[in-house]
Protein backbone atom coordinates (compact mmCIF):
# COMPACT_ATOMS: atom_id res chain seq x y z
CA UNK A 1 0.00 0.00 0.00
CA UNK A 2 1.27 3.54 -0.95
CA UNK A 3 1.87 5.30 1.85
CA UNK A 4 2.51 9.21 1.63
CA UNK A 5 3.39 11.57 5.02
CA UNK A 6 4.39 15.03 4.97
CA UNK A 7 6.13 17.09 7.97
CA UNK A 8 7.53 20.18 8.99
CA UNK A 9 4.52 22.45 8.82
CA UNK A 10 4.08 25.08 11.49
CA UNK A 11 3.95 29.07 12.31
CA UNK A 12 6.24 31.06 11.55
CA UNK A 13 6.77 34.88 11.25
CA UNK A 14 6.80 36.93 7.44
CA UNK A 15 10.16 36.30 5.99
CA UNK A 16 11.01 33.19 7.81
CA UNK A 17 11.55 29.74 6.42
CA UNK A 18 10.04 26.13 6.76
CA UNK A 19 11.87 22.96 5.18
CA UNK A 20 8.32 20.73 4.56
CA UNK A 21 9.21 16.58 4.09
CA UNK A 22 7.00 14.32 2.25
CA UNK A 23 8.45 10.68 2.70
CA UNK A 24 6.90 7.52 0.59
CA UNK A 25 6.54 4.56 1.98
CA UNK A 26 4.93 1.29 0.12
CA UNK A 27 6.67 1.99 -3.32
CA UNK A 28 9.80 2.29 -4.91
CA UNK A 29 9.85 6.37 -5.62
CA UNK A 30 13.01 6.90 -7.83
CA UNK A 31 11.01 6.43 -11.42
CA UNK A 32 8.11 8.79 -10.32
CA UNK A 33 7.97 12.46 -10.63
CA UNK A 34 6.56 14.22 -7.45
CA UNK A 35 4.08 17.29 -6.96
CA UNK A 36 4.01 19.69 -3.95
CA UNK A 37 0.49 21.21 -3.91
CA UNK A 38 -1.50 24.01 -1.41
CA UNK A 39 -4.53 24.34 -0.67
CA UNK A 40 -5.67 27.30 1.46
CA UNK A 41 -8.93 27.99 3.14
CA UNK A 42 -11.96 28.29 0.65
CA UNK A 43 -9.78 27.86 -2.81
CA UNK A 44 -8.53 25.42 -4.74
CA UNK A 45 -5.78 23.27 -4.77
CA UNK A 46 -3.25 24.71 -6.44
CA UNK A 47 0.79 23.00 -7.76
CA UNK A 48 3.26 24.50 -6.01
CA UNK A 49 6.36 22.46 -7.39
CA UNK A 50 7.22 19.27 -9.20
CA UNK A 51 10.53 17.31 -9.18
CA UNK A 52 10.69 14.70 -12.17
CA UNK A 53 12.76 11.49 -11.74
CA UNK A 54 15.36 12.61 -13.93
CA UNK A 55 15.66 15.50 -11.67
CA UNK A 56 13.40 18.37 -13.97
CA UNK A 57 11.84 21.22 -11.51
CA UNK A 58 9.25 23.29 -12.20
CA UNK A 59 7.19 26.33 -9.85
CA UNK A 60 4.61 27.43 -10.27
CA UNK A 61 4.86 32.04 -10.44
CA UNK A 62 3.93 32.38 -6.87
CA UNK A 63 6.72 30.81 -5.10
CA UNK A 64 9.00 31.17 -7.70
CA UNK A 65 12.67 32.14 -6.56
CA UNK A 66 11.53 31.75 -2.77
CA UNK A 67 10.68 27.88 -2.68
CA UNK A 68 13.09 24.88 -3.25
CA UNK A 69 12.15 21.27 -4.32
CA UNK A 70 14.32 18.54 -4.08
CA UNK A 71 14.46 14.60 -3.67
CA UNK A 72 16.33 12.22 -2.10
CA UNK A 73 15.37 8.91 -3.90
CA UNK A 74 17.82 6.82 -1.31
CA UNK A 75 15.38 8.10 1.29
CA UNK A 76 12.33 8.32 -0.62
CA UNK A 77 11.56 11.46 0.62
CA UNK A 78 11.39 14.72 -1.55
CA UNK A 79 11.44 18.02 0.15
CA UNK A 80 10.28 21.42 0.01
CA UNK A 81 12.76 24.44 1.30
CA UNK A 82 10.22 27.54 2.09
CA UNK A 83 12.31 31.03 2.25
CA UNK A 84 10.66 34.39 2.54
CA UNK A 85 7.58 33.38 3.61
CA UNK A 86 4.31 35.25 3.21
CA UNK A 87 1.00 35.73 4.51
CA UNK A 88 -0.23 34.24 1.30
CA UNK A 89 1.61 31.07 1.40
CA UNK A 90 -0.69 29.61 4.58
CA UNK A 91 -2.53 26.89 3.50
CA UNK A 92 -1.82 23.24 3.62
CA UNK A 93 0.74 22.01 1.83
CA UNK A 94 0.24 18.14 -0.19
CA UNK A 95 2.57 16.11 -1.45
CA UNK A 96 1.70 13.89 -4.67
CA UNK A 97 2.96 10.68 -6.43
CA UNK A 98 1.32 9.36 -9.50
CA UNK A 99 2.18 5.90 -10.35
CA UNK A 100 0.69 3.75 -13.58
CA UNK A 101 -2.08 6.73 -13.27
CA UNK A 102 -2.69 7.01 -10.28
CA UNK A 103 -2.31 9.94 -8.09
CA UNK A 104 -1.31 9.30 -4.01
CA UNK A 105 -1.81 11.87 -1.46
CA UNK A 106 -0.83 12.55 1.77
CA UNK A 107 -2.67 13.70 4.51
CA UNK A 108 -1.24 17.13 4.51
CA UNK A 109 0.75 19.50 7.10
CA UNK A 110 -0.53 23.20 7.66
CA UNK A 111 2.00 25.97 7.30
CA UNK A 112 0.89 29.17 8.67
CA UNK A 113 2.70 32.61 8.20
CA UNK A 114 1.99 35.58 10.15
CA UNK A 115 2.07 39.10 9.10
């Protein structure tokens, strides 16, 4: 079973940083490319970041330059490096693996920033 947990949300000030962890369990995650997603309260979930297996990154406008994606396939665990935080970026934060067409989840972790 495909197992999916993220970590490292919390509060932190405007400007600050958060490292968010999204670790995969139940799978073998080097051939898959990964999504970070957010969703914040009353819109839609939006992609934050993607890491392809071969290493390819992508970000979406809003956190481009501020956020960092990366993946350790040893640990299968992929990462997301938060710097200069805003207001705006509070939501929670998803990781995503889709495998053979299928899309995984986790559960989520909650990052609030505070003005």
């Amino acid at each position: 079973q495909v197992r999916l947990e993220e970590s490292g949300g919390g509060l932190v000030q405007s400007g600050g940083s958060l490292r968010l962890s999204c670790q995969a369990s139940g799978i073998i995650f080097s051939p898959y490319a990964m999504d970070w997603y957010r969703q914040a309260r009353g819109k839609q979930r939006e992609l934050v970041a993607t890491i392809t297996s071969g290493g390819s990154i992508d970000y979406s406008d809003s956190v481009r330059g501020r956020f960092t994606i990366s993946r350790d396939n040893a640990k299968n665990t992929v990462y997301l490096q938060m710097n200069s935080l805003k207001p705006e970026d509070t939501a929670v934060y998803y990781c995503k693996l889709t495998a053979r067409g299928v899309g995984y989840w986790g559960q989520g972790t909650q990052v609030t920033v505070s003005s």
